[in-house]
Protein backbone atom coordinates (compact mmCIF):
# COMPACT_ATOMS: atom_id res chain seq x y z
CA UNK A 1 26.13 -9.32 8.28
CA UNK A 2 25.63 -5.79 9.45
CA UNK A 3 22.13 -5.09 10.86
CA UNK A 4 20.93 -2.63 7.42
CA UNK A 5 16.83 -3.12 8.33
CA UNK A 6 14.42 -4.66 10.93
CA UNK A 7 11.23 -6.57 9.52
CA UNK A 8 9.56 -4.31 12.55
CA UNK A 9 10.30 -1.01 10.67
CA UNK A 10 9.52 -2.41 7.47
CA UNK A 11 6.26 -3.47 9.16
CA UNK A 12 5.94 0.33 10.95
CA UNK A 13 6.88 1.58 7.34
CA UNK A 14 3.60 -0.35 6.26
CA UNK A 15 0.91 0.53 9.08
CA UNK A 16 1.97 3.95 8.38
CA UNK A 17 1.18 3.51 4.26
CA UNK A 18 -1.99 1.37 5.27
CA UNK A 19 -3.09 4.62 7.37
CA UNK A 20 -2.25 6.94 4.77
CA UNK A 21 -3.95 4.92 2.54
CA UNK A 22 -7.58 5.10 4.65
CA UNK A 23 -7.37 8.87 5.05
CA UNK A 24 -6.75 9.29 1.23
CA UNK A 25 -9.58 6.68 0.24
CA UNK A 26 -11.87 8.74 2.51
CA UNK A 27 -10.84 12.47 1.21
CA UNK A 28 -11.47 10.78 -2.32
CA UNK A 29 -14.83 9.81 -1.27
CA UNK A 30 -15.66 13.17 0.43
CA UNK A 31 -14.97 14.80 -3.13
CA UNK A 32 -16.88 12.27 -5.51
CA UNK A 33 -20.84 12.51 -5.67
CA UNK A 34 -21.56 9.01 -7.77
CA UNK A 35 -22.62 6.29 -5.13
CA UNK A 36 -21.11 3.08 -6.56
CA UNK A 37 -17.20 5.13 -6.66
CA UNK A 38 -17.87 6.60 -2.91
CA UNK A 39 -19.05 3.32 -1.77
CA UNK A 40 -16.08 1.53 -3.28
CA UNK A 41 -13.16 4.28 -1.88
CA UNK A 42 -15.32 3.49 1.46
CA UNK A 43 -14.52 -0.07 1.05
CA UNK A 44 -10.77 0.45 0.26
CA UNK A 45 -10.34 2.64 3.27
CA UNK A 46 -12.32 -0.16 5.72
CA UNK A 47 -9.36 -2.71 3.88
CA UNK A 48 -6.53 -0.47 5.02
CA UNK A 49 -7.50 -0.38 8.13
CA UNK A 50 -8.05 -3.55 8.28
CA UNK A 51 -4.39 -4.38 7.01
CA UNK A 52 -3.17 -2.08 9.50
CA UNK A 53 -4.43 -4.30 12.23
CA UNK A 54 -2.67 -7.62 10.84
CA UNK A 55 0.49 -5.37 10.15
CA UNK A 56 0.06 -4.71 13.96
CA UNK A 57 -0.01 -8.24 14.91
CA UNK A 58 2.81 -9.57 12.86
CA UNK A 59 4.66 -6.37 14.28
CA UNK A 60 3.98 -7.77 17.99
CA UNK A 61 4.82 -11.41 16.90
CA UNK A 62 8.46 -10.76 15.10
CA UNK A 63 11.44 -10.33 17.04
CA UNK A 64 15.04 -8.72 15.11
CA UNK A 65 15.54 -9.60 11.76
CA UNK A 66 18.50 -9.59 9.44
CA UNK A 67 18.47 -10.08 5.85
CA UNK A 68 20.90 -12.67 4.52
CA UNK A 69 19.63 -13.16 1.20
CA UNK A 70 20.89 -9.57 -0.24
CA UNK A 71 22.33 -9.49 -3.72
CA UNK A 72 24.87 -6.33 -2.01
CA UNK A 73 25.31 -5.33 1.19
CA UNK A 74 22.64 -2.87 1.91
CA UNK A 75 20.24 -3.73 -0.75
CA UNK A 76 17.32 -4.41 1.23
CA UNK A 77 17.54 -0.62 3.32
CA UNK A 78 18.48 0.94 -0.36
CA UNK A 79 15.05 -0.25 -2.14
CA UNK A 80 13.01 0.77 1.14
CA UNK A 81 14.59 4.19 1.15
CA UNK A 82 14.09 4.27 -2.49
CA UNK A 83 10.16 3.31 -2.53
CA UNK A 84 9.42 5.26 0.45
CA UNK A 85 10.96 8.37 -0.51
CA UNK A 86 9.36 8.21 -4.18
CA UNK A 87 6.54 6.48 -4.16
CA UNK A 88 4.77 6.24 -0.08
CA UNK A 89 1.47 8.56 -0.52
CA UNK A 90 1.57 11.40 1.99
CA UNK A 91 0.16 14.91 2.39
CA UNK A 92 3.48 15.77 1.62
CA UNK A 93 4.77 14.02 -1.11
CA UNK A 94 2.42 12.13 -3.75
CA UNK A 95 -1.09 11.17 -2.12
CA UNK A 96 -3.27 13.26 -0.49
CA UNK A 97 -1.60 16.55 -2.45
CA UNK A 98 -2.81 14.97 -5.20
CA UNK A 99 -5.98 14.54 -4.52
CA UNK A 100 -6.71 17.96 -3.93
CA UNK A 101 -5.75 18.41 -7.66
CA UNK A 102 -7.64 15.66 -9.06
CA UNK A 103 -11.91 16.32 -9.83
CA UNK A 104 -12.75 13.99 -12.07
CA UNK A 105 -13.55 10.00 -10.97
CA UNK A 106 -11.16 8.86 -14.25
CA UNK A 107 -8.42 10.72 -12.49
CA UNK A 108 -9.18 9.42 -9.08
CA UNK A 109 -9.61 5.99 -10.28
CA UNK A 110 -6.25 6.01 -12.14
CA UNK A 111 -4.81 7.06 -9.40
CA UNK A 112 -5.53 4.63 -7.14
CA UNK A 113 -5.42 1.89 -9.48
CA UNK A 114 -1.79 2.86 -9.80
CA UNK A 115 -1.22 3.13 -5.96
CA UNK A 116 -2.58 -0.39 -5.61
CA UNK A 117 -0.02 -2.00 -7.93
CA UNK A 118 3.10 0.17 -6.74
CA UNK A 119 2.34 -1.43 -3.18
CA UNK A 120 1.38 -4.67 -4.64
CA UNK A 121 4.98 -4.08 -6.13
CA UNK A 122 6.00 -3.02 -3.41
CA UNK A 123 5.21 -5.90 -1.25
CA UNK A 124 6.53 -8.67 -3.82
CA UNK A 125 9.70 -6.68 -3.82
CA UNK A 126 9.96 -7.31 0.32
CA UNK A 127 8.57 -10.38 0.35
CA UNK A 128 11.74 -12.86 -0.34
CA UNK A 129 13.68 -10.79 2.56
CA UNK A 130 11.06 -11.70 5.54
CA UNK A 131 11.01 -15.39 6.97
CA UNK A 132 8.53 -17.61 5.76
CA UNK A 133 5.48 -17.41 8.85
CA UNK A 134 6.14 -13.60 7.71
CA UNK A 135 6.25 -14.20 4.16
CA UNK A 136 3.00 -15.57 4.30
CA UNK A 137 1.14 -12.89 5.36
CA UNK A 138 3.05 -10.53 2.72
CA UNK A 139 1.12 -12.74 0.27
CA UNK A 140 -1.92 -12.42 1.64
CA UNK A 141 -1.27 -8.58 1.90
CA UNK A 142 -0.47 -8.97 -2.19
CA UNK A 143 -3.37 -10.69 -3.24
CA UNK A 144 -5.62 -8.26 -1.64
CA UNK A 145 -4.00 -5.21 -2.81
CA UNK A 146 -4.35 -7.25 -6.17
CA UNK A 147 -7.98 -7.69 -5.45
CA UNK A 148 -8.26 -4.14 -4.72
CA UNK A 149 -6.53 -3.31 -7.94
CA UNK A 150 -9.27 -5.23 -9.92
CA UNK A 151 -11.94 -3.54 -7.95
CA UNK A 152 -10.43 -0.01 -8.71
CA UNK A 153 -10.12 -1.56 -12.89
CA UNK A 154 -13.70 -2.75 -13.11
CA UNK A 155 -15.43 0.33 -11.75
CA UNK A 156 -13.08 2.38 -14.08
CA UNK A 157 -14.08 -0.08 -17.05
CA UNK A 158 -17.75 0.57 -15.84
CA UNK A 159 -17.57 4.22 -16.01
CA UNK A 160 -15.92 4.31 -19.64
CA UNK A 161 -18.41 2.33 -20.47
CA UNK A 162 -21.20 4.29 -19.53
């Protein structure tokens, strides 16, 4: 089978989200003023850094990989190109230009509570292509982005309750 995608760039494709993620968490938390929602987009941008360094270590630990369990040739590189060009938050495409657009926490929190799943998606999606010592960590990566989803979901539910 033709060499379509490495698990390295998928994993350089991730440090690079996890990163993006942290500097968006922290511009959120510059522009908020309630303690509990800075302290918890301070939390979420400690995580992705945090998942950037086990992204690095799985990224020095895997050699070439080549998915063979593709429904089409090429399906694996076309969903990565997909997600990333639609969906990846940047300064230039969803993220951060958001967030320069967004004032109230409801909007922030929606925000990121939809951020969390797509990559939670995201990762579930990828999952099934990476060998199993790989695998692993991808769900470990997706029940923390799960976790973080709930976190986002019960300080929302907290505010609207207020």
């Amino acid at each position: 089978m033709p060499n379509f995608f490495q698990a390295s760039e998928l994993l350089s494709a991730s440090i690079r989200i996890e990163k993006n993620g942290e500097a968006f968490y922290r511009e959120i938390g510059r522009k908020l003023k309630e303690p509990k929602i800075v302290e918890l987009f301070e939390f979420l941008a400690v995580e992705e850094l945090r998942h950037v360094g086990v992204f690095s270590e799985m990224l020095q630990k895997i050699g070439a990989y080549e998915p063979d369990r593709e429904s089409y040739p090429g399906e694996y590189h076309a969903y990565l190109k997909t997600f990333s060009d639609n969906h990846i938050f940047n300064r230039d495409n969803i993220g951060l230009a958001l967030a320069d657009k967004m004032h109230s926490p409801d909007e922030i929190l929606n925000f990121a509570i939809r951020i969390e799943l797509e990559f939670m998606f995201f990762y579930m999606g990828v999952q099934h292509y990476l060998d199993s010592p790989q695998s692993e960590v991808i769900v470990q990566l997706i029940k923390e982005e799960r976790d973080h989803y709930f976190k986002l979901f019960q300080m929302q539910n907290g505010l609207m309750s207020s």
